[in-house]
Every structure is written in C-alpha cells, then in structure tokens.
C-alpha atoms as a PDB file:
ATOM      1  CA  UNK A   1      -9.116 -15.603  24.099  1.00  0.00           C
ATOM      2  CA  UNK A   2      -9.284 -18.758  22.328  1.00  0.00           C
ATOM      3  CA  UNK A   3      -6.506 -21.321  22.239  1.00  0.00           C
ATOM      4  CA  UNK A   4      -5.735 -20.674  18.385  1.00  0.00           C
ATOM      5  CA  UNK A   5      -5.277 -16.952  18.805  1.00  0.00           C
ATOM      6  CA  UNK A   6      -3.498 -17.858  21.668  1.00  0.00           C
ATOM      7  CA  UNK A   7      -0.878 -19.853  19.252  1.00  0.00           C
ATOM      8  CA  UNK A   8      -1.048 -17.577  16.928  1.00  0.00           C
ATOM      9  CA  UNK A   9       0.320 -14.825  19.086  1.00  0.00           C
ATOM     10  CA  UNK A  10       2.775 -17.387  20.246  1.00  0.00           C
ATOM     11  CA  UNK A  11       4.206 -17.794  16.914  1.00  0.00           C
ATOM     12  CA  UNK A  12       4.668 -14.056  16.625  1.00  0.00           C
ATOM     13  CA  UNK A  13       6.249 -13.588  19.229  1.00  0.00           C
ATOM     14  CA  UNK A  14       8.691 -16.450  19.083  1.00  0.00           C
ATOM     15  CA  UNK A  15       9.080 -15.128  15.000  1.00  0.00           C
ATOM     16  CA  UNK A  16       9.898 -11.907  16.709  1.00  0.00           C
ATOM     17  CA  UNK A  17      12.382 -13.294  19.034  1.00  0.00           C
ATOM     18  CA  UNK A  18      14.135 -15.102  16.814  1.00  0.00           C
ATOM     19  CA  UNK A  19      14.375 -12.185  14.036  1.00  0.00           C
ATOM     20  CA  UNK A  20      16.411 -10.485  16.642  1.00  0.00           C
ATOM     21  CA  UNK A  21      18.474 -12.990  17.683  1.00  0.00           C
ATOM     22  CA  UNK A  22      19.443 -14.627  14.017  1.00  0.00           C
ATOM     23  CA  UNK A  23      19.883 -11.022  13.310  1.00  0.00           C
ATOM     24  CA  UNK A  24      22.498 -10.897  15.894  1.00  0.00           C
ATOM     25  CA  UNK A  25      24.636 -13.563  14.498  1.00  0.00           C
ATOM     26  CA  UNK A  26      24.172 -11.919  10.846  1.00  0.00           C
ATOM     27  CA  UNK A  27      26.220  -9.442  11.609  1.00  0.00           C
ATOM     28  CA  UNK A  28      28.732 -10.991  14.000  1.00  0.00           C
ATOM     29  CA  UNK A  29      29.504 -12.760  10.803  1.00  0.00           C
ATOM     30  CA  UNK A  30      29.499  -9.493   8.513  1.00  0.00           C
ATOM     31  CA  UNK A  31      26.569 -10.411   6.300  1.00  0.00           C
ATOM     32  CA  UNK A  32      24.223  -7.516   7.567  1.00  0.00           C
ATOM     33  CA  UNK A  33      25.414  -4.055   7.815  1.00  0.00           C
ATOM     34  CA  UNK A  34      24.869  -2.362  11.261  1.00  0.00           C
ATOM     35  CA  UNK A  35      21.939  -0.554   9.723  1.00  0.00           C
ATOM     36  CA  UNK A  36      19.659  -3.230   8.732  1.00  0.00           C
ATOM     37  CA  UNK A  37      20.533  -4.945  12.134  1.00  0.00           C
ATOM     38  CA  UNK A  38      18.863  -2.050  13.808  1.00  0.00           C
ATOM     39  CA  UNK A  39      15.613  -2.304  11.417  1.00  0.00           C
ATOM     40  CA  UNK A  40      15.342  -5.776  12.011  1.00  0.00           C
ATOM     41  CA  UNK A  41      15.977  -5.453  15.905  1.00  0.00           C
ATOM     42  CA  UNK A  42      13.458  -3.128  15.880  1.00  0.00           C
ATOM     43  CA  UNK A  43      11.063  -5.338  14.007  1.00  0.00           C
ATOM     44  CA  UNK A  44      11.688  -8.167  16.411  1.00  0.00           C
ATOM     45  CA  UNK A  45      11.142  -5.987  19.195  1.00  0.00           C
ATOM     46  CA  UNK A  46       7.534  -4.913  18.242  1.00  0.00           C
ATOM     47  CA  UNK A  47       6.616  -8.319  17.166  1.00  0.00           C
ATOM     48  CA  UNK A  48       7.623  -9.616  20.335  1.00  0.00           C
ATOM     49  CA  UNK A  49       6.032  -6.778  22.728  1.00  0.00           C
ATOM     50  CA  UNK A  50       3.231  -6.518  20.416  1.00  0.00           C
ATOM     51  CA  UNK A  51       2.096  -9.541  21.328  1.00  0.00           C
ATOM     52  CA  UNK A  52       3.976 -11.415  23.845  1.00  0.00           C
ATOM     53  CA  UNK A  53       1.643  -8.800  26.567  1.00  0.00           C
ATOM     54  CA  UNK A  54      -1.469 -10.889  25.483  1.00  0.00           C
ATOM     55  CA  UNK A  55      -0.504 -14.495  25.919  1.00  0.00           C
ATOM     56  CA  UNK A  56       1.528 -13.819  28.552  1.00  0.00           C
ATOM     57  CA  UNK A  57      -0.594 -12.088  31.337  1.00  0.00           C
ATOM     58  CA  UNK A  58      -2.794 -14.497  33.485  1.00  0.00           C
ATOM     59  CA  UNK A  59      -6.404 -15.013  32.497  1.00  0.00           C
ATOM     60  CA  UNK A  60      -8.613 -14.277  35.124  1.00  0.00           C
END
C-alpha cells in the first residue's frame, strides 16, 4: 500500500468518525431528528470500518 492511499483511507476514516460524533451533538441540541441520526451513524460507521481495517492492520 502506498503512503497516499494510506492517507487517503486515513481521512475516511477520521471523516467517518467524526460524522458520528458531530452527529451526536446534533441532536443533543435538537437540530437532527432521531431518524437522520441513525442514517448518519450508520454512514459513519461504514466509513470508518470500511476502511479503518486497511490502515490499521500491521504490514508484514
């Protein structure tokens, strides 16, 4: 794997990350109804395990 895919996947997975989490706070503060905080939890969570499982692992 090169070192810009390696970024690249990086990025994803931190995007995906923080769609969940900034999600979170959206609808603590009542600006996202519980629905759309599920859709975009979900999104975050296949972003992140996606592609965190290829950047993470140890190259051998």
């Amino acid at each position: 794997m090169t070192s810009q895919t390696k970024y690249i996947l990086q990025a994803v997975s931190f995007a995906g990350l923080a769609l969940s989490a900034f999600s979170a706070f959206l609808v603590f503060g009542g600006i996202l109804t519980k629905e759309a905080y599920f859709r975009l939890m979900e999104a975050g969570m296949l972003m992140w395990f996606g592609t965190a499982v290829f950047w993470i692992r140890k190259d051998h």
